[in-house]
N, C-alpha and C. Protein backbone atom coordinates (compact mmCIF):
# COMPACT_ATOMS: atom_id res chain seq x y z
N UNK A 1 -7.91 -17.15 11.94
CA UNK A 1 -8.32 -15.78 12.09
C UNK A 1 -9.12 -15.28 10.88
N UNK A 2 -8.49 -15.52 9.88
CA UNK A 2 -9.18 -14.85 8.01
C UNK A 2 -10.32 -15.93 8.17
N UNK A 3 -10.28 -15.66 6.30
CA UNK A 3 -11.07 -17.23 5.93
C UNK A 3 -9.85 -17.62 5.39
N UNK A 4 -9.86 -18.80 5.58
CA UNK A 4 -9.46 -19.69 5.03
C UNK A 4 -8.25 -20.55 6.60
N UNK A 5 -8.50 -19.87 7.43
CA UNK A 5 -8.00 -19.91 8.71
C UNK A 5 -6.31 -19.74 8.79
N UNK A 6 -5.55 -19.05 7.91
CA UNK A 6 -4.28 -19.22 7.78
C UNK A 6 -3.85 -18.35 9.58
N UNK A 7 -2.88 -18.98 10.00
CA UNK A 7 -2.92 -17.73 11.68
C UNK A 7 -2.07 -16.44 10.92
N UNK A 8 -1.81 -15.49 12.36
CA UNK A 8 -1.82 -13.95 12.08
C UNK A 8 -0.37 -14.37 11.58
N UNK A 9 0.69 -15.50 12.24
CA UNK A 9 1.95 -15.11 12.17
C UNK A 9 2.66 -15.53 10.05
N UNK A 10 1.53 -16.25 9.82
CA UNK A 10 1.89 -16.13 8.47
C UNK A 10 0.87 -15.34 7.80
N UNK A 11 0.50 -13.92 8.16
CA UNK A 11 -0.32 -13.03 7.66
C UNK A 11 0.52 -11.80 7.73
N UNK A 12 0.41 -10.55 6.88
CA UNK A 12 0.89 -9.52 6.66
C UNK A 12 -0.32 -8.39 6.30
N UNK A 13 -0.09 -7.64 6.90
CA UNK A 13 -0.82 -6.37 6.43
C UNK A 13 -0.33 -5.22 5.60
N UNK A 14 -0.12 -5.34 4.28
CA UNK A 14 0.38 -4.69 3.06
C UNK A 14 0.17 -3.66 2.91
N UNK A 15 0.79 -2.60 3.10
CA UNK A 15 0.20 -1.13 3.43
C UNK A 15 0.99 -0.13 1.90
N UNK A 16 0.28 -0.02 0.89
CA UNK A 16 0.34 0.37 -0.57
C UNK A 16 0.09 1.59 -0.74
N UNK A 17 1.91 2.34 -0.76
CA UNK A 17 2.30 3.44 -1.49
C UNK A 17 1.85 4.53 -0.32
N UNK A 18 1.65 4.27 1.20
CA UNK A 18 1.85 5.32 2.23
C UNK A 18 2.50 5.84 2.68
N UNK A 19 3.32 6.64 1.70
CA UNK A 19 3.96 7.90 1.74
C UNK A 19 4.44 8.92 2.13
N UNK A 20 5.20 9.49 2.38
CA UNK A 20 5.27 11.43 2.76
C UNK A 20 4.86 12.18 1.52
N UNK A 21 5.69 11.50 0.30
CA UNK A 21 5.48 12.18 -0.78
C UNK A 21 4.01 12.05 -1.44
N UNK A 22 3.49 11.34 -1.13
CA UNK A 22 2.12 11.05 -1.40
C UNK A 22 1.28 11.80 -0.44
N UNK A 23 1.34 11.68 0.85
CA UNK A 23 -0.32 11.95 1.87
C UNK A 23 0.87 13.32 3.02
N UNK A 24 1.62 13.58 3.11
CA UNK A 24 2.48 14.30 3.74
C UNK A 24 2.23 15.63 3.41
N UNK A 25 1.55 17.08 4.26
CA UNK A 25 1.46 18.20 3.66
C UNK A 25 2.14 18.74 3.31
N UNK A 26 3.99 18.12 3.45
CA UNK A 26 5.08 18.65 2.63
C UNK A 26 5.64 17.77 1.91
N UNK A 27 4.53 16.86 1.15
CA UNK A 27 5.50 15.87 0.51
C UNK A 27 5.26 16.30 -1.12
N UNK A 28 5.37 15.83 -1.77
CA UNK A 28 5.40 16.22 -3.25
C UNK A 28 4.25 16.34 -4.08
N UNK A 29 3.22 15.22 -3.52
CA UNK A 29 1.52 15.23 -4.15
C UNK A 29 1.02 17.03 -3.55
N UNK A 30 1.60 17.17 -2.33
CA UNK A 30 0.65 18.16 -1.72
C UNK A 30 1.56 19.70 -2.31
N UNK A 31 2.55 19.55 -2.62
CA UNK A 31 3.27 20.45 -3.65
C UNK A 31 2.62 21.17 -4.61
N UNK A 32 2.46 20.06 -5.86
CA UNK A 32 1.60 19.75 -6.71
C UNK A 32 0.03 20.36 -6.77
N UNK A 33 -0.49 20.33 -5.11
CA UNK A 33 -2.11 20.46 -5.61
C UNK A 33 -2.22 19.36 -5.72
N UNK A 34 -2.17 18.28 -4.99
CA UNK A 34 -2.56 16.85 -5.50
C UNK A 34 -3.44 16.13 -4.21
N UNK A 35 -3.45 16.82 -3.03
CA UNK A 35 -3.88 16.19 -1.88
C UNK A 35 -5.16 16.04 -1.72
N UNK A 36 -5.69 14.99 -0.96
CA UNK A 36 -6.51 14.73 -1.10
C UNK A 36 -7.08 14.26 0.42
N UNK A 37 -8.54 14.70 0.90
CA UNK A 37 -8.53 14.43 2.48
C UNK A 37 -9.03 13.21 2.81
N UNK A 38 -9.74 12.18 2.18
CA UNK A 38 -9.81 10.98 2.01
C UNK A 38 -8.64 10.14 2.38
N UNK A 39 -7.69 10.70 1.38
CA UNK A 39 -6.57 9.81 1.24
C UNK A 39 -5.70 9.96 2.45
N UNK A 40 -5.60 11.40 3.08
CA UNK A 40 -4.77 11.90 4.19
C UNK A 40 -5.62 11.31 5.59
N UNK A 41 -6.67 10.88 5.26
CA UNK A 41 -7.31 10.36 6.97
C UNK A 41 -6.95 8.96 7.02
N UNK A 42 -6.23 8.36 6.24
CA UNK A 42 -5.92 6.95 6.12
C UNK A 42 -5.21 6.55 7.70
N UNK A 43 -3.60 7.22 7.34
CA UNK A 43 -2.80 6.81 8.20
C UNK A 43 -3.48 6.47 9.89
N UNK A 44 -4.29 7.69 10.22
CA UNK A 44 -4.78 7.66 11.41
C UNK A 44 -6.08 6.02 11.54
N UNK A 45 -6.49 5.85 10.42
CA UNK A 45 -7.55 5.10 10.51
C UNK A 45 -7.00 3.31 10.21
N UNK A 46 -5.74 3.17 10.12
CA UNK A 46 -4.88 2.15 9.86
C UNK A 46 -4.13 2.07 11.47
N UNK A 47 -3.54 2.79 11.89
CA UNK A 47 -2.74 2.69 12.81
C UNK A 47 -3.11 1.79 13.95
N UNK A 48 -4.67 1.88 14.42
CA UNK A 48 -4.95 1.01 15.25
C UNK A 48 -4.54 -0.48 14.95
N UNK A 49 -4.79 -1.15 13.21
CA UNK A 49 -4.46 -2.28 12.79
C UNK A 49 -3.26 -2.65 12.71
N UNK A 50 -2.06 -2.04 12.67
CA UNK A 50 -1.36 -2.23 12.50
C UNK A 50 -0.89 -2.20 14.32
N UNK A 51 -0.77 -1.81 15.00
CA UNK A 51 -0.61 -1.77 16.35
C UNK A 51 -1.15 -3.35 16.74
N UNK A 52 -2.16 -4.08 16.02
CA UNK A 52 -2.68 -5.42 16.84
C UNK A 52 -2.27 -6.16 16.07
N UNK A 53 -1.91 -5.75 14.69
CA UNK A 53 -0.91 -6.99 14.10
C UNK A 53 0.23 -7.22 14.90
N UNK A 54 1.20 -6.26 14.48
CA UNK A 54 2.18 -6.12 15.84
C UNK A 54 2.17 -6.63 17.02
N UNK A 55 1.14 -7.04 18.06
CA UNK A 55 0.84 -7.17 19.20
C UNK A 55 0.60 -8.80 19.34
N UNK A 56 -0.07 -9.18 18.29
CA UNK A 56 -0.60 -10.33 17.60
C UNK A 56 0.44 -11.42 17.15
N UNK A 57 1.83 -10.64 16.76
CA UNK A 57 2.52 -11.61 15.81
C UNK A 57 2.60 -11.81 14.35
N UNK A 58 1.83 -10.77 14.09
CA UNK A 58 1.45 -10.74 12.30
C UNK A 58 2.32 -10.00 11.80
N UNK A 59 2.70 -9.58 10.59
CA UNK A 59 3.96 -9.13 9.84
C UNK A 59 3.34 -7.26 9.58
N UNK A 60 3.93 -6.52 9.41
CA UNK A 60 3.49 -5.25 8.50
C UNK A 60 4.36 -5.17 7.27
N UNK A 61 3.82 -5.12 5.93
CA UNK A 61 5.03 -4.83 4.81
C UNK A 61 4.21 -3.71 4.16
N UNK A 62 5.33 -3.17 3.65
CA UNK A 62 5.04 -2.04 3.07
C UNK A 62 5.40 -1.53 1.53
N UNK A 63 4.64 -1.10 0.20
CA UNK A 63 5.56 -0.99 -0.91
C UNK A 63 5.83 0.53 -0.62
N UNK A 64 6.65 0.93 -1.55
CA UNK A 64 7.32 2.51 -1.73
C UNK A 64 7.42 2.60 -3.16
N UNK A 65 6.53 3.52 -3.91
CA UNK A 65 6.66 3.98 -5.04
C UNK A 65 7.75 4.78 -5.27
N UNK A 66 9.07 4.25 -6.29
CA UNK A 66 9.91 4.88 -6.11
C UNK A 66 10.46 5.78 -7.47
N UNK A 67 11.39 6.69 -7.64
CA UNK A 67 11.22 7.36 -8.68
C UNK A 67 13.17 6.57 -9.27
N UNK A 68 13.37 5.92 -9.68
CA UNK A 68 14.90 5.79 -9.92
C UNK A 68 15.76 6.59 -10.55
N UNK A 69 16.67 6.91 -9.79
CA UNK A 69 17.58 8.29 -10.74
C UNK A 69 18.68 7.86 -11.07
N UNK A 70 19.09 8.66 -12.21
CA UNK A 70 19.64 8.21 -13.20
C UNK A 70 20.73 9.37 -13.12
N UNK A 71 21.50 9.93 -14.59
CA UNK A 71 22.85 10.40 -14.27
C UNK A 71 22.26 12.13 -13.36
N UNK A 72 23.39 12.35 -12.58
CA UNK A 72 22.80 13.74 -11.84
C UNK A 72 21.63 13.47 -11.05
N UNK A 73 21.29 12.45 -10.96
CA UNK A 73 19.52 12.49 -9.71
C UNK A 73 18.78 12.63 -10.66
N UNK A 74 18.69 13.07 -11.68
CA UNK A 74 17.59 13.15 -12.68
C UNK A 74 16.84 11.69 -12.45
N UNK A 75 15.48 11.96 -11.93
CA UNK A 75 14.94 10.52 -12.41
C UNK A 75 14.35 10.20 -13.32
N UNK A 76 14.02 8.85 -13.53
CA UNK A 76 13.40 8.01 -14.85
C UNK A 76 11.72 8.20 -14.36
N UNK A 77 11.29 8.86 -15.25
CA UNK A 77 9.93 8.92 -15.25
C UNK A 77 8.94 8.76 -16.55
N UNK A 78 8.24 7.85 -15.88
CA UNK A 78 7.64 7.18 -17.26
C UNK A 78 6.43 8.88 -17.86
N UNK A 79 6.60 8.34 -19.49
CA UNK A 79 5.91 9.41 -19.80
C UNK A 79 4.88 9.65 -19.95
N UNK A 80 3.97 8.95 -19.18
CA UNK A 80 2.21 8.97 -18.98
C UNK A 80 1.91 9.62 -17.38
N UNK A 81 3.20 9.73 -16.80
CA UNK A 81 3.35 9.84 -15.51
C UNK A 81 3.75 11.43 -15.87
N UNK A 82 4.72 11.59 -16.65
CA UNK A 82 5.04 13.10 -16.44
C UNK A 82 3.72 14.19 -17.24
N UNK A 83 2.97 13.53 -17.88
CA UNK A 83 1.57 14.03 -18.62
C UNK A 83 0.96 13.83 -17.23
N UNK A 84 0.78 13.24 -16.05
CA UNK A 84 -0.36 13.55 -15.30
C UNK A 84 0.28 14.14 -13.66
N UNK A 85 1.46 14.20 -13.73
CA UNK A 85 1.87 14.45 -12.81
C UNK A 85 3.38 15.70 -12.51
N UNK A 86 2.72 16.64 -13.64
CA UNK A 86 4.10 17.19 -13.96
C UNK A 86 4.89 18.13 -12.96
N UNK A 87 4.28 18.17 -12.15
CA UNK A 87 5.20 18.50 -10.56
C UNK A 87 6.38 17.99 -9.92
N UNK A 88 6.33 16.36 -11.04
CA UNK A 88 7.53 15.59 -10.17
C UNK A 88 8.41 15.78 -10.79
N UNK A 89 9.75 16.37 -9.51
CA UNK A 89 11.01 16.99 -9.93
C UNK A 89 12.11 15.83 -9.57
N UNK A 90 13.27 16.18 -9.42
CA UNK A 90 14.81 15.56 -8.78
C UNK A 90 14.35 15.39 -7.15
N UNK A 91 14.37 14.35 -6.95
CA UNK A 91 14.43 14.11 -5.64
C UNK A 91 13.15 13.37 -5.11
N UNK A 92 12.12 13.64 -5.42
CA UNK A 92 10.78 13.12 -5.45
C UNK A 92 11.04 11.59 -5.41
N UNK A 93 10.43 10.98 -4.15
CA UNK A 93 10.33 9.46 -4.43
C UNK A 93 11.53 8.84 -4.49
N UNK A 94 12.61 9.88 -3.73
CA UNK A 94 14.32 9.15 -4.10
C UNK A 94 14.39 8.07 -2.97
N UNK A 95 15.35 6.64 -3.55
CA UNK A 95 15.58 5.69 -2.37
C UNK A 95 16.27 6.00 -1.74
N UNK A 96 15.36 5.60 -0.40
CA UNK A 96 16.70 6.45 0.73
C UNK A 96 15.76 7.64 1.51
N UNK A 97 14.71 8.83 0.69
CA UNK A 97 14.47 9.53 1.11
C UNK A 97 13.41 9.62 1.93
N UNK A 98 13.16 10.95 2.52
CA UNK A 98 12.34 11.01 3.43
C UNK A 98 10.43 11.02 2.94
N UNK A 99 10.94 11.22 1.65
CA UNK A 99 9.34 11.40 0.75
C UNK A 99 9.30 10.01 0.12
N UNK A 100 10.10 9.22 0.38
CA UNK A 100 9.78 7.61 -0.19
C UNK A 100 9.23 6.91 1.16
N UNK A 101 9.67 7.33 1.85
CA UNK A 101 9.09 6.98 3.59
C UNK A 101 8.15 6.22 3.75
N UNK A 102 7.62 5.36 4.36
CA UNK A 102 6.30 5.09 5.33
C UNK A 102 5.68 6.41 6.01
N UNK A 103 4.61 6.57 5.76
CA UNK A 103 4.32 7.93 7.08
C UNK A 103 4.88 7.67 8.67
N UNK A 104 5.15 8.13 9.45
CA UNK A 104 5.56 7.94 10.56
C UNK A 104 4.30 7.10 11.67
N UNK A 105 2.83 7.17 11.11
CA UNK A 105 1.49 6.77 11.98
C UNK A 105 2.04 5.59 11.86
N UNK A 106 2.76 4.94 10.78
CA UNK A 106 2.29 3.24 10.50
C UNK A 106 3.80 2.46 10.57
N UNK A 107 5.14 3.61 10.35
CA UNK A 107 6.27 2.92 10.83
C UNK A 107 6.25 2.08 11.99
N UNK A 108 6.89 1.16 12.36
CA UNK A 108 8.07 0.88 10.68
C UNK A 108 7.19 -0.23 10.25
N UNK A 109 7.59 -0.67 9.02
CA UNK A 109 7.04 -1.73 8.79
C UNK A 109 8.23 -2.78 9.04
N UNK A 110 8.06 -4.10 8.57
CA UNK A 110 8.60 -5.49 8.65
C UNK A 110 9.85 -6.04 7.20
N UNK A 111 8.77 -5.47 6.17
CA UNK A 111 9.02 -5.58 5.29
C UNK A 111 8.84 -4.44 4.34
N UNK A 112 9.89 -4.13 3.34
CA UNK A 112 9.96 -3.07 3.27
C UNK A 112 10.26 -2.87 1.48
N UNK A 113 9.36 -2.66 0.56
CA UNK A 113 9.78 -3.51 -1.05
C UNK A 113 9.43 -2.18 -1.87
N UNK A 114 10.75 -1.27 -2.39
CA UNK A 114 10.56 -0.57 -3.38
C UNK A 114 9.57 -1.11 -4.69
N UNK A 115 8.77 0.25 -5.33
CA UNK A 115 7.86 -0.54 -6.43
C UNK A 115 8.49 0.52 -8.00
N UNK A 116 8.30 0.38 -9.04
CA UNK A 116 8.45 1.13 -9.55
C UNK A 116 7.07 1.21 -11.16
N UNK A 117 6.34 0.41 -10.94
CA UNK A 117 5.09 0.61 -11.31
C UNK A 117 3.89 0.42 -10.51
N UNK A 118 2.74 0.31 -11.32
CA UNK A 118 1.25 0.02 -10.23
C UNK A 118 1.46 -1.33 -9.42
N UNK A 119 1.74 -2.78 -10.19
CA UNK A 119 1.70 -3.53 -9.36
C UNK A 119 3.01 -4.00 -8.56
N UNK A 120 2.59 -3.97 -7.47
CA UNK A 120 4.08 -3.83 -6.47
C UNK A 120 4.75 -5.52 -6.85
N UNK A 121 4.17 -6.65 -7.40
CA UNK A 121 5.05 -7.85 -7.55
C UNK A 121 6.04 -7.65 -8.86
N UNK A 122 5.37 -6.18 -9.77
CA UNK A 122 6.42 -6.15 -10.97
C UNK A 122 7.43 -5.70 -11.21
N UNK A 123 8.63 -6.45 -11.03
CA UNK A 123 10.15 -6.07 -11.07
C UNK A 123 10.56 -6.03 -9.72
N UNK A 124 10.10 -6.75 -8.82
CA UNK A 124 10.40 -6.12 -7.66
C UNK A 124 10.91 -7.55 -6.42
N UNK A 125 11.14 -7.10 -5.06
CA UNK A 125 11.66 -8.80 -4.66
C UNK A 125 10.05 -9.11 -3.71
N UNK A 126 9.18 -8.14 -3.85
CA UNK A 126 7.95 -8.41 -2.88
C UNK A 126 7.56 -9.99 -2.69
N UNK A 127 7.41 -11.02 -4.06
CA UNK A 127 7.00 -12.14 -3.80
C UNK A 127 7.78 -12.78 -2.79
N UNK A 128 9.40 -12.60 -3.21
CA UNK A 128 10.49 -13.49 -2.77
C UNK A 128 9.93 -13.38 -1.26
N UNK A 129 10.75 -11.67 -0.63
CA UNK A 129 10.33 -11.50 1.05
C UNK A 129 8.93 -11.99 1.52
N UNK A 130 7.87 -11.71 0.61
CA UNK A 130 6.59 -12.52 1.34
C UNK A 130 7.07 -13.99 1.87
N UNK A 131 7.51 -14.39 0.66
CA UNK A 131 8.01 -16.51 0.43
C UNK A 131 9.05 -16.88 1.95
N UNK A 132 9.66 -16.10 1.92
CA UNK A 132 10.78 -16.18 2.66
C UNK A 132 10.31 -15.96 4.52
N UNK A 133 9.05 -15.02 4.17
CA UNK A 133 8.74 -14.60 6.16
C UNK A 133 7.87 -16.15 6.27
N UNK A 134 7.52 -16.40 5.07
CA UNK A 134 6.24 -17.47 5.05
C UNK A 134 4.84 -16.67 5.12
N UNK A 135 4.84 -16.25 4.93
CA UNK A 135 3.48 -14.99 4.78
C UNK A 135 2.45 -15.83 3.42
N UNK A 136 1.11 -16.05 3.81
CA UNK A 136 0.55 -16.62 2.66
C UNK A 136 -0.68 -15.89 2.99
N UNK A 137 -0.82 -14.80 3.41
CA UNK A 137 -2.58 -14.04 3.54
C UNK A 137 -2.01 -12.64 3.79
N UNK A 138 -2.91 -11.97 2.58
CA UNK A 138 -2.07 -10.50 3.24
C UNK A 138 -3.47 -9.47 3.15
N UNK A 139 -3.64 -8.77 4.22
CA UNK A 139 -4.73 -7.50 4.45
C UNK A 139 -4.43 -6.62 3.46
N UNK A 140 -4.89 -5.76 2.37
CA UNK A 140 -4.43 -4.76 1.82
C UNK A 140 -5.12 -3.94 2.38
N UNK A 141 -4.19 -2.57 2.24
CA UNK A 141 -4.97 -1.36 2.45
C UNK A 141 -4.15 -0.05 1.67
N UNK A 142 -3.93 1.15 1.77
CA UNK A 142 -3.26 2.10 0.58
C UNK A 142 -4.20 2.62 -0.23
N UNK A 143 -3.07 3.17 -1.07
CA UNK A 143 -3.38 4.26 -2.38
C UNK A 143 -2.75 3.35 -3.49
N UNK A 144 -3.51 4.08 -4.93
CA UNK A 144 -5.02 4.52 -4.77
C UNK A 144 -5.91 3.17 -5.38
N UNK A 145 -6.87 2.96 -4.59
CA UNK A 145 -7.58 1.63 -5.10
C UNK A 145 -7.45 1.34 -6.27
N UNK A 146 -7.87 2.39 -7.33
CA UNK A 146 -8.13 1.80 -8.84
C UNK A 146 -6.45 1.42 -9.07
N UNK A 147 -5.01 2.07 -8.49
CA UNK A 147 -4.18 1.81 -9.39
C UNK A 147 -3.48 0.36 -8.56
N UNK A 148 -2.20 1.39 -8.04
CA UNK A 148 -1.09 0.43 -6.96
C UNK A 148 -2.56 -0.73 -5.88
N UNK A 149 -3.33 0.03 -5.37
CA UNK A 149 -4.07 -1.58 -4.58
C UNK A 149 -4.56 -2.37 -5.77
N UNK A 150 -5.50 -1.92 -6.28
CA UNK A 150 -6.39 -2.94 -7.44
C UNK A 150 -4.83 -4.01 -8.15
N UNK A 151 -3.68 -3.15 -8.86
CA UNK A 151 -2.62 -4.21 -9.79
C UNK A 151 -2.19 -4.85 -8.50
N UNK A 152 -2.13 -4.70 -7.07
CA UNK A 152 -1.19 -5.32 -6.80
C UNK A 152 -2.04 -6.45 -6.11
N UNK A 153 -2.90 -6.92 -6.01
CA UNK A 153 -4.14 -7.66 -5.42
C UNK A 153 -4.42 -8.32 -6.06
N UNK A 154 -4.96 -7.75 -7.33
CA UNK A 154 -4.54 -9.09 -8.61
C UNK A 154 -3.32 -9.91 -8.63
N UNK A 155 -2.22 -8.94 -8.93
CA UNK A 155 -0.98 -9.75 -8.51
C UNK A 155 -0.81 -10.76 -7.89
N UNK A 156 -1.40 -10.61 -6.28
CA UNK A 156 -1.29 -11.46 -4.90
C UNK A 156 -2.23 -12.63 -5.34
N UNK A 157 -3.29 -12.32 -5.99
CA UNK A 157 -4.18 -13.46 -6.19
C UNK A 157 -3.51 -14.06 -7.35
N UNK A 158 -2.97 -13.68 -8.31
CA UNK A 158 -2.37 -14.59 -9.73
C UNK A 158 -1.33 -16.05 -8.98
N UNK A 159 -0.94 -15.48 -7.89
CA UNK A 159 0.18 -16.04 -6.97
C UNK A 159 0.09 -16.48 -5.71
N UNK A 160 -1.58 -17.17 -5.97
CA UNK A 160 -2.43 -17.83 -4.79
C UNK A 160 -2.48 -17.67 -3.10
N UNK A 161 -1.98 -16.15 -3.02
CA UNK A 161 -2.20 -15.68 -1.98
C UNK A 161 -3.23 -15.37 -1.70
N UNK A 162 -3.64 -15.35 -0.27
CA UNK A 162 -5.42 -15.30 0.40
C UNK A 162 -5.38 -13.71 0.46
N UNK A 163 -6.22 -13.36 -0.13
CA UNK A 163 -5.83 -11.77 0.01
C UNK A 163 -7.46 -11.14 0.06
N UNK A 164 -7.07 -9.96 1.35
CA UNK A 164 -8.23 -9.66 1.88
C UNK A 164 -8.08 -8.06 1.54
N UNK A 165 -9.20 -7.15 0.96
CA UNK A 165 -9.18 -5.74 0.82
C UNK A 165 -10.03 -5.18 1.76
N UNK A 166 -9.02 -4.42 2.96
CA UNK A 166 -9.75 -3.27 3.10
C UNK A 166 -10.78 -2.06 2.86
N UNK A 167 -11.63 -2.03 2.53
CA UNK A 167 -12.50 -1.08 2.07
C UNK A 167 -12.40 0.31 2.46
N UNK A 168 -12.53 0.39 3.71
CA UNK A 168 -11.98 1.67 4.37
C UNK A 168 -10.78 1.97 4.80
N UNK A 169 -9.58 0.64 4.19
CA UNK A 169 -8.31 1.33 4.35
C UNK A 169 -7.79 1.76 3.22
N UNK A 170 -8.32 1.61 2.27
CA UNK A 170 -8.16 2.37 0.97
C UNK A 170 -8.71 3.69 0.60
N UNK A 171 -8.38 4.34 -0.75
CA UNK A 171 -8.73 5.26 -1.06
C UNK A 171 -8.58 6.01 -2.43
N UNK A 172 -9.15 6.61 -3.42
CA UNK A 172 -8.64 7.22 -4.19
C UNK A 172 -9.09 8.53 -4.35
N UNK A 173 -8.71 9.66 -5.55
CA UNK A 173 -8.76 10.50 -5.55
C UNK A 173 -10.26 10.96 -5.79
N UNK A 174 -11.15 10.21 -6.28
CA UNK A 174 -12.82 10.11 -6.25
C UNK A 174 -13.12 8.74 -5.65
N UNK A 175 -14.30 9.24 -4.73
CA UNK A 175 -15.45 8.28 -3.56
C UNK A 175 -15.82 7.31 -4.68
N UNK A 176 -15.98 7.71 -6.37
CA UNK A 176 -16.72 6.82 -7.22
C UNK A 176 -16.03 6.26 -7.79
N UNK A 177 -14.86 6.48 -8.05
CA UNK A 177 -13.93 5.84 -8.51
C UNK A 177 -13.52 4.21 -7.82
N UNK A 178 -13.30 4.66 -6.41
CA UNK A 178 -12.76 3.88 -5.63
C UNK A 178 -13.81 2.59 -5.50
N UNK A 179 -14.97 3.39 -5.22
CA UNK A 179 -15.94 2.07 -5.14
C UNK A 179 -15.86 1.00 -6.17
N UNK A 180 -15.94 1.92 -7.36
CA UNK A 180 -15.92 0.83 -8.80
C UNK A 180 -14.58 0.16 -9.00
N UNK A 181 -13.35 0.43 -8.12
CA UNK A 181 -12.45 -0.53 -8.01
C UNK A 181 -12.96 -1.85 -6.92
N UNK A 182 -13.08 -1.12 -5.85
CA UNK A 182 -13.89 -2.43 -4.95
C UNK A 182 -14.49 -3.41 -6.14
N UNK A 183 -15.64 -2.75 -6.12
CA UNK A 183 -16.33 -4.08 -6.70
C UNK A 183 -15.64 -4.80 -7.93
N UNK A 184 -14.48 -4.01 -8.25
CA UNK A 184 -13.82 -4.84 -9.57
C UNK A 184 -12.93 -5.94 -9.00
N UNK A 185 -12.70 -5.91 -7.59
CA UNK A 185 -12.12 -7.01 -6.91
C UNK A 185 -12.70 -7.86 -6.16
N UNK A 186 -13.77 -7.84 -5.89
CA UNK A 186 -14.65 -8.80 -5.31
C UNK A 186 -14.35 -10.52 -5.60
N UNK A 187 -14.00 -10.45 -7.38
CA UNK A 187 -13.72 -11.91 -7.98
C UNK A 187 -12.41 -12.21 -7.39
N UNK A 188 -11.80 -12.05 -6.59
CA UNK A 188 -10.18 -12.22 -6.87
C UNK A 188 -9.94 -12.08 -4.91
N UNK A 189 -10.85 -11.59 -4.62
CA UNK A 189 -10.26 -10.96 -2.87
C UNK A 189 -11.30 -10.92 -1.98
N UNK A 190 -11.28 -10.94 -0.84
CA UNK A 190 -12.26 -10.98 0.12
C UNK A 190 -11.92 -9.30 0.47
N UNK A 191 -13.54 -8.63 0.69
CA UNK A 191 -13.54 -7.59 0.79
C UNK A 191 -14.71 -7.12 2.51
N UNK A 192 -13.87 -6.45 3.45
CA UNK A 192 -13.99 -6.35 4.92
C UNK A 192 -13.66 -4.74 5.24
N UNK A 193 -14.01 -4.79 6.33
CA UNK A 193 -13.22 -3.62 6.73
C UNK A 193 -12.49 -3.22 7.74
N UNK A 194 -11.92 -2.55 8.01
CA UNK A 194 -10.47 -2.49 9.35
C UNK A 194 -11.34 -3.05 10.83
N UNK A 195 -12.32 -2.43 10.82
CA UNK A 195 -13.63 -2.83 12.18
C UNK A 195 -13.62 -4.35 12.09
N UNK A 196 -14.15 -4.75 11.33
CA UNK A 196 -14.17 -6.44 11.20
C UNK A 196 -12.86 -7.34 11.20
N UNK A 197 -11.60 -6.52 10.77
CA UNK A 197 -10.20 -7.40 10.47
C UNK A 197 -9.51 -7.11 12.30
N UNK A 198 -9.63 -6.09 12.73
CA UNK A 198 -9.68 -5.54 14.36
C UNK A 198 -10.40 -6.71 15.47
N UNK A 199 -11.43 -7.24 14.92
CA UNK A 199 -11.90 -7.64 15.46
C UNK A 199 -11.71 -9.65 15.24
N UNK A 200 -11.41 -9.79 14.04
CA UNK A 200 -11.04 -10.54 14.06
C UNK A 200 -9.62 -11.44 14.85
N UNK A 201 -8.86 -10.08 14.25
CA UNK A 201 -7.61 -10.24 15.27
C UNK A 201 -7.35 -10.07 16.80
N UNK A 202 -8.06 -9.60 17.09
CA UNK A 202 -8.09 -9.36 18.58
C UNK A 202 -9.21 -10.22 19.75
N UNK A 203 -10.38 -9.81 18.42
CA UNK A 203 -11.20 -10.61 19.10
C UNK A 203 -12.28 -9.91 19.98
N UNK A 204 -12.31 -8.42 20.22
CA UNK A 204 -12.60 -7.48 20.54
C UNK A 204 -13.44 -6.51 19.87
């Protein structure tokens, strides 16, 4: 189906940091003043792919940026994070919660791997569950290109996974930003878009 011809059933479509609390008009970014309409047209523009993975035999996994709390719910928040994001309170990003979620367009996923920095393989069991479904090609798509997609794609490639980027299933908070992540992955990832990976998989 890709290049490199791996089939759909050891393929996954990695869906990075799609949120309530992130893209949700009551989730915590949109609290904040943080929303963004780029980023919020995602879910709808993914859902078809993920419906023919599904259909197909292919895996959906998903990371969750999570906030870990500590004594009282107070969570651990790193302090470059509370300088750019100082909206985030108790509860934000809690495991378990409804703002750590998958959006409901792209539930459920398959696989399911709390993150607690940019790249979702750091500290986390993402490699293991990939190893374990047998998954060796994974579609990315998510928020926001330059951070959580760009570290975690590198990641996938450090760890000789076939890894393909979405172009239009990504997004960040600037059109220019995002691009200049694209092309910063070009060396490392095959770069397509949901139209062409749709079509690949289906055939249609």
């Amino acid at each position: 189906m890709m290049a490199g011809a791996i089939p759909i059933s050891e393929t996954a479509l990695l869906l990075c940091d799609l949120q309530n609390d992130f893209i949700h008009p009551k989730g915590a970014y949109a609290r904040g003043g943080q929303s963004d309409a780029t980023i919020a047209a995602l879910p709808a523009r993914l859902a078809p792919l993920c419906q023919a993975m599904r259909a197909k035999g292919g895996w959906i996994a998903s990371t969750h940026f999570t906030l870990v709390p500590g004594k009282g719910g107070e969570p651990f928040i790193a302090e470059h994070l509370k300088q750019m994001r100082p909206f985030l309170r108790k509860g934000d990003f809690a495991p378990a919660s409804w703002g750590q979620a998958l959006v409901d367009e792209l539930a459920p996923s398959d696989l399911m791997v709390e993150k607690i920095g940019y790249d979702a393989f750091w500290n986390s069991r993402l490699e293991w569950a990939l190893r374990k479904a047998g998954i060796r090609a994974l579609l990315v798509a998510g928020i926001v290109t330059n951070g959580g997609v760009a570290s975690t794609v590198r990641g996938a490639h450090v760890r000789e996974f076939e890894v393909t980027v979405l172009e239009d299933g990504c997004a960040a908070f600037s059109a220019a930003v995002h691009q200049a992540a694209i092309e910063g992955l070009r060396p490392v990832a095959r770069i397509t878009s949901i139209e062409q990976a749709l079509l690949e998989i289906t055939g249609k």
